[in-house]
C-alpha atoms as a PDB file:
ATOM      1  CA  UNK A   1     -32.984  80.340  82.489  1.00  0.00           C
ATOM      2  CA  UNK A   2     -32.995  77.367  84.278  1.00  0.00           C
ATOM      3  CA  UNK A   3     -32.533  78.191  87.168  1.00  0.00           C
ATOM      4  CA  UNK A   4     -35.852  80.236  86.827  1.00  0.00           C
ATOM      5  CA  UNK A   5     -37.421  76.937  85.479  1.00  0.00           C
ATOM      6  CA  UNK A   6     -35.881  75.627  88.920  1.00  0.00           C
ATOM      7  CA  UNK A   7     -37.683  78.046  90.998  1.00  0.00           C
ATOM      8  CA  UNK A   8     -41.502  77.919  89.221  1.00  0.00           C
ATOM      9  CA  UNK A   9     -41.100  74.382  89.310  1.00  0.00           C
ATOM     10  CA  UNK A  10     -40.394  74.252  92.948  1.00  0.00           C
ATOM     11  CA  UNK A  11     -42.873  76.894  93.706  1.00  0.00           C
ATOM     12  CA  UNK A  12     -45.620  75.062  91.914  1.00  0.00           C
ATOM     13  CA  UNK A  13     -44.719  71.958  93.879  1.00  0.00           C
ATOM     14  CA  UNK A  14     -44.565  73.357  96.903  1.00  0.00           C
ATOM     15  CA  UNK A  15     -48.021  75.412  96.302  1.00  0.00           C
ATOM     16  CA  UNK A  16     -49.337  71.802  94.984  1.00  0.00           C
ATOM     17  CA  UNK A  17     -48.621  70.111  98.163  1.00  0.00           C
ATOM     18  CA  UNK A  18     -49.541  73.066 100.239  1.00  0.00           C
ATOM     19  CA  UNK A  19     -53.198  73.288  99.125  1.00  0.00           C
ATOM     20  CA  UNK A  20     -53.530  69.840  99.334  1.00  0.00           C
ATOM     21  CA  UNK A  21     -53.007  69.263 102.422  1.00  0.00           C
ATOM     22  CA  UNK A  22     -55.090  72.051 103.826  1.00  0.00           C
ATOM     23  CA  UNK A  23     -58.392  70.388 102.104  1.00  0.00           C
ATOM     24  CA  UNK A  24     -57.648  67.351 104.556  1.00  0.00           C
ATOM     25  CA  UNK A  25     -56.782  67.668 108.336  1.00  0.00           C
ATOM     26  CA  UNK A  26     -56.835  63.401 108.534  1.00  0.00           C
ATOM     27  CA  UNK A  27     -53.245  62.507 109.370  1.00  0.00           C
ATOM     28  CA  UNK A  28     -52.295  58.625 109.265  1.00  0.00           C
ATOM     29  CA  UNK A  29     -50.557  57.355 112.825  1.00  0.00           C
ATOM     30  CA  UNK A  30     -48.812  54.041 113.472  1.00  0.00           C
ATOM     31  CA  UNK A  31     -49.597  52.899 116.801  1.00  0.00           C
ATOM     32  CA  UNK A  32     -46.260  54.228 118.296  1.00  0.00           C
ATOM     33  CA  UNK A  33     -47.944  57.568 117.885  1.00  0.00           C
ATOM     34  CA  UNK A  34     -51.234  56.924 119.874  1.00  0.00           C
ATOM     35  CA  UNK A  35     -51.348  57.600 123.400  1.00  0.00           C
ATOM     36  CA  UNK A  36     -51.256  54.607 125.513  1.00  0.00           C
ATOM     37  CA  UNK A  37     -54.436  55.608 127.149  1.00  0.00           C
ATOM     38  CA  UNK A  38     -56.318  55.976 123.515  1.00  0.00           C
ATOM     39  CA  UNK A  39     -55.360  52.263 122.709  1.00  0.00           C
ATOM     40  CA  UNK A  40     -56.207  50.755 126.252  1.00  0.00           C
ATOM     41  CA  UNK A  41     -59.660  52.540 125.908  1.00  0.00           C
ATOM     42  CA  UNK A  42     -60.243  51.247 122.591  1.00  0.00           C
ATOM     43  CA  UNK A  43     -59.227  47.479 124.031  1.00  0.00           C
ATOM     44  CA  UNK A  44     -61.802  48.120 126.629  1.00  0.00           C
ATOM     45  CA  UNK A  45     -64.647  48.590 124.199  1.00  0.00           C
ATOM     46  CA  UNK A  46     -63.572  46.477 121.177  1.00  0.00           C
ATOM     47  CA  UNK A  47     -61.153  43.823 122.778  1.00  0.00           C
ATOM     48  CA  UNK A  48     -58.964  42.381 120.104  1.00  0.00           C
ATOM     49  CA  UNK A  49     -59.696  45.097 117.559  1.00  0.00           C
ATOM     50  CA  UNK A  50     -56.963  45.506 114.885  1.00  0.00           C
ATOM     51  CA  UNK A  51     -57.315  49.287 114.254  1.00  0.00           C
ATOM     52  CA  UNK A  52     -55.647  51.645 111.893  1.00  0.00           C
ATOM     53  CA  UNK A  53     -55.213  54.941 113.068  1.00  0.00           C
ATOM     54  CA  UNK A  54     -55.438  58.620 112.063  1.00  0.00           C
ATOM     55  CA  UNK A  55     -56.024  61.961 113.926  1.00  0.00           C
ATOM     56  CA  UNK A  56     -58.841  63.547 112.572  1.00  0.00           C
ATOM     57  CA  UNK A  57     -60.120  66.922 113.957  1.00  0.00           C
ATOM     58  CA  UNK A  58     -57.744  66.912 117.034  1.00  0.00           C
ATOM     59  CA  UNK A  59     -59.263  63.002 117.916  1.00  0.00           C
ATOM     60  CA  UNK A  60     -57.812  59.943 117.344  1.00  0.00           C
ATOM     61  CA  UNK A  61     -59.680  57.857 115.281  1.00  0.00           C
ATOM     62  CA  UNK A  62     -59.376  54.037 115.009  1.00  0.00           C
ATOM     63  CA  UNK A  63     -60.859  52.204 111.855  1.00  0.00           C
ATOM     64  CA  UNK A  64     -61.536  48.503 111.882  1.00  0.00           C
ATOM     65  CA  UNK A  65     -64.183  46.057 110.696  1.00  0.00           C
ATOM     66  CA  UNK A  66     -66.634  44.483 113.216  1.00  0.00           C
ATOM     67  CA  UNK A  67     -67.493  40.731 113.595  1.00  0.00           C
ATOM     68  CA  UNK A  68     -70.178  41.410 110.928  1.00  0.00           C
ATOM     69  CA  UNK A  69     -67.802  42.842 108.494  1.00  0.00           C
ATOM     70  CA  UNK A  70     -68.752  46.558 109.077  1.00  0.00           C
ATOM     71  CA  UNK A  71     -66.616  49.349 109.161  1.00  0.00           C
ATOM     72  CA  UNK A  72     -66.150  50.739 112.213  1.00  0.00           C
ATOM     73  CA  UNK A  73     -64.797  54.429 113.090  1.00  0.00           C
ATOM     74  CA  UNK A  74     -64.151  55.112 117.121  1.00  0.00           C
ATOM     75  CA  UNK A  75     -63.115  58.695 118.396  1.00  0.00           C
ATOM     76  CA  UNK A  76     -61.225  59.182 121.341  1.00  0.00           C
ATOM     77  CA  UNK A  77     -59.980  62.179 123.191  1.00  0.00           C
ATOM     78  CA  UNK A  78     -55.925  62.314 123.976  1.00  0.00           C
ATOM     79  CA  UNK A  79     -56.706  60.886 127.225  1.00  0.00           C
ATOM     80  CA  UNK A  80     -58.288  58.285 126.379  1.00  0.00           C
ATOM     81  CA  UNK A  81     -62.039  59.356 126.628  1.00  0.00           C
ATOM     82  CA  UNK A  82     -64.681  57.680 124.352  1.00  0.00           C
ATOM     83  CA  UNK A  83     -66.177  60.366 122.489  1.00  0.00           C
ATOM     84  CA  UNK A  84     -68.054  58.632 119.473  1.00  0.00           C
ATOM     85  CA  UNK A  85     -68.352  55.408 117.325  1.00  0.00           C
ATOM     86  CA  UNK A  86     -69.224  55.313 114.069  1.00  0.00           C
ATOM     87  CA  UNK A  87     -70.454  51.975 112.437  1.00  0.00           C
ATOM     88  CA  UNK A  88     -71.691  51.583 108.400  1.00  0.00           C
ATOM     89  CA  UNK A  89     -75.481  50.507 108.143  1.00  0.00           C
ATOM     90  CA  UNK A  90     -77.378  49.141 105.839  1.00  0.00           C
ATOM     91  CA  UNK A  91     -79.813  51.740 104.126  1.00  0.00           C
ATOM     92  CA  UNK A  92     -82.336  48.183 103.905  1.00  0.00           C
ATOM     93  CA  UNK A  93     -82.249  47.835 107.822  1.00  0.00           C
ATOM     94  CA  UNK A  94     -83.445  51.332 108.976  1.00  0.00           C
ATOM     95  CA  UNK A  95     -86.404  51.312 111.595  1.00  0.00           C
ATOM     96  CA  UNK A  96     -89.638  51.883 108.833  1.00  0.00           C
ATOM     97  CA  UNK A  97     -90.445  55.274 110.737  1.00  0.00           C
ATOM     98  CA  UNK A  98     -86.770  56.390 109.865  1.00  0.00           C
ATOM     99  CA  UNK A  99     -87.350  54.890 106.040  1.00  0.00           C
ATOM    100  CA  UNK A 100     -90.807  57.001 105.942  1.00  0.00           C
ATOM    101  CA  UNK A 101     -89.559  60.337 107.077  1.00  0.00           C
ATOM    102  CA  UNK A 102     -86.622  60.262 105.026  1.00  0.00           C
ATOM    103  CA  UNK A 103     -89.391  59.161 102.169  1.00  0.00           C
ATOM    104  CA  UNK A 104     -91.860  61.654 103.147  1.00  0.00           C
ATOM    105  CA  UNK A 105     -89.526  65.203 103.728  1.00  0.00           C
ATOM    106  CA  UNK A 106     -86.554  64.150 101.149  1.00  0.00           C
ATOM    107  CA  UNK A 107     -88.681  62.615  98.303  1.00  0.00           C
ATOM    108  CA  UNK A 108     -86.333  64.238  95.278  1.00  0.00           C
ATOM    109  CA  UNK A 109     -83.097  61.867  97.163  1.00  0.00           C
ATOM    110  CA  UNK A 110     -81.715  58.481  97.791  1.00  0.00           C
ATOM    111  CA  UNK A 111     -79.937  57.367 100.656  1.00  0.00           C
ATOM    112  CA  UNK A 112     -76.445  56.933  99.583  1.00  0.00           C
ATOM    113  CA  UNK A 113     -74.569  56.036 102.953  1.00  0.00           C
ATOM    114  CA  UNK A 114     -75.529  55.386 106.547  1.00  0.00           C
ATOM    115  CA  UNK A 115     -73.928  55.258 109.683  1.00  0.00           C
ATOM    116  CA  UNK A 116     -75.010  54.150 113.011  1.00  0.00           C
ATOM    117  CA  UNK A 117     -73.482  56.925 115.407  1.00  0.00           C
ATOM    118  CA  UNK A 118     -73.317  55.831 119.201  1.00  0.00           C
ATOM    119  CA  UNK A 119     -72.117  59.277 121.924  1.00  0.00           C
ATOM    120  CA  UNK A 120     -71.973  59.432 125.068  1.00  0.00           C
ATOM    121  CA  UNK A 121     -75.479  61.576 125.240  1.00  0.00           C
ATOM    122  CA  UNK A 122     -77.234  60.111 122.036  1.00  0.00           C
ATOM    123  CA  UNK A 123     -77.260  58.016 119.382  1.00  0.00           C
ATOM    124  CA  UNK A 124     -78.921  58.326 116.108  1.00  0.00           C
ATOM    125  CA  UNK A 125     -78.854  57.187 112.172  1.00  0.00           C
ATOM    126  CA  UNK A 126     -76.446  59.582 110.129  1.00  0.00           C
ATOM    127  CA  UNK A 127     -78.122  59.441 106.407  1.00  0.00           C
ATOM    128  CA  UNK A 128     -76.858  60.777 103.431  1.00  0.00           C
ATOM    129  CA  UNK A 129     -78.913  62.061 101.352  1.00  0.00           C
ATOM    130  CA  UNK A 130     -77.973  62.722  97.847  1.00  0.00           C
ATOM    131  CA  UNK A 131     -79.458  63.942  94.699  1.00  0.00           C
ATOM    132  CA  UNK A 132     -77.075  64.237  91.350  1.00  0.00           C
ATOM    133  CA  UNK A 133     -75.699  67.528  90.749  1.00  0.00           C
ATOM    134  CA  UNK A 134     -77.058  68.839  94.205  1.00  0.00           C
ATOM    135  CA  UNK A 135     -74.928  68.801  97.416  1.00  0.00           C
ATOM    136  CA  UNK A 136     -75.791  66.090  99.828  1.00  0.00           C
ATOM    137  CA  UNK A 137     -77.559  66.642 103.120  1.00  0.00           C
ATOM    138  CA  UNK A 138     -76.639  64.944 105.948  1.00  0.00           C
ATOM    139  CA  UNK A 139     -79.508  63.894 108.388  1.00  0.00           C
ATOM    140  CA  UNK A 140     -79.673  62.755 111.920  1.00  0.00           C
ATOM    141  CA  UNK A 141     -82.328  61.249 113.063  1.00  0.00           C
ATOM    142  CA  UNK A 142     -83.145  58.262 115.995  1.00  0.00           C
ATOM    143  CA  UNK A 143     -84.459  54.944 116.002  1.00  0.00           C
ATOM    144  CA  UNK A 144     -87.652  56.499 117.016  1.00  0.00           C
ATOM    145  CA  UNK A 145     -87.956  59.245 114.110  1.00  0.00           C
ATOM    146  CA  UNK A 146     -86.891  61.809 115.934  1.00  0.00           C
ATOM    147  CA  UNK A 147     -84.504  64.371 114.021  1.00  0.00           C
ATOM    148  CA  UNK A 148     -81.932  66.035 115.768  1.00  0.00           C
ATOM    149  CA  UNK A 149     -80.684  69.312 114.469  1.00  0.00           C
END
């Protein structure tokens, strides 16, 4: 009998720990595990920066706060290549043509979050858009209004 209790117990633990970690492919690094490269690039573009880091997606992400107290997420490739930067925003500071088509095509939502999201071919507002008991969109759209798909 017990040691059937043993083995559903373990099972259940093991199955607990399993499916848990499939829901989230974010793994935490210390900086031992970051390639040289990846860290040098990120002192290049945010000298001083006191990062925390996690691969996320097969990219190494660094998370810090700017001088302005913002949250900043930076993605690099394993050799070191810049591949995105995302900074928090404040939902008050979007350009008015942003504010109005967000207004005018998602009138039933709020903006919950927004990023400002910098690539190497564009760079655009990421808004969240939510409603309660609805899932949220996500919307990208430039400084200019335009919406990217």
């Amino acid at each position: 009998m017990k040691k059937k209790l043993l083995f559903w117990a373990l099972f259940v633990g093991v199955l607990t720990f399993t499916m848990s970690a499939c829901g989230d492919d974010d793994v935490d690094l210390v900086p031992d595990q970051v390639p040289a490269v990846v860290k040098e690039s990120l002192e290049a573009m945010y000298p001083g920066a006191m990062a925390r880091w996690e691969l996320e997606r097969g990219l190494y992400k660094a998370e810090f706060y700017n001088s302005d107290r913002k949250e900043v997420n930076v993605y690099f490739e394993k050799n070191g290549t810049w591949t995105k930067t995302h900074t928090d925003f404040n939902p008050m500071d979007l350009p008015q043509v942003v504010k109005d088509y967000a207004a005018a095509n998602y009138s039933d939502r709020y903006i919950e979050d927004v990023d400002w999201v910098e690539t190497p071919q564009i760079n655009y507002y990421l808004l969240e858009l939510d409603r309660e008991n609805k899932n949220d969109i996500y919307l990208k759209i430039t400084a200019d209004g335009t919406v990217i798909k």
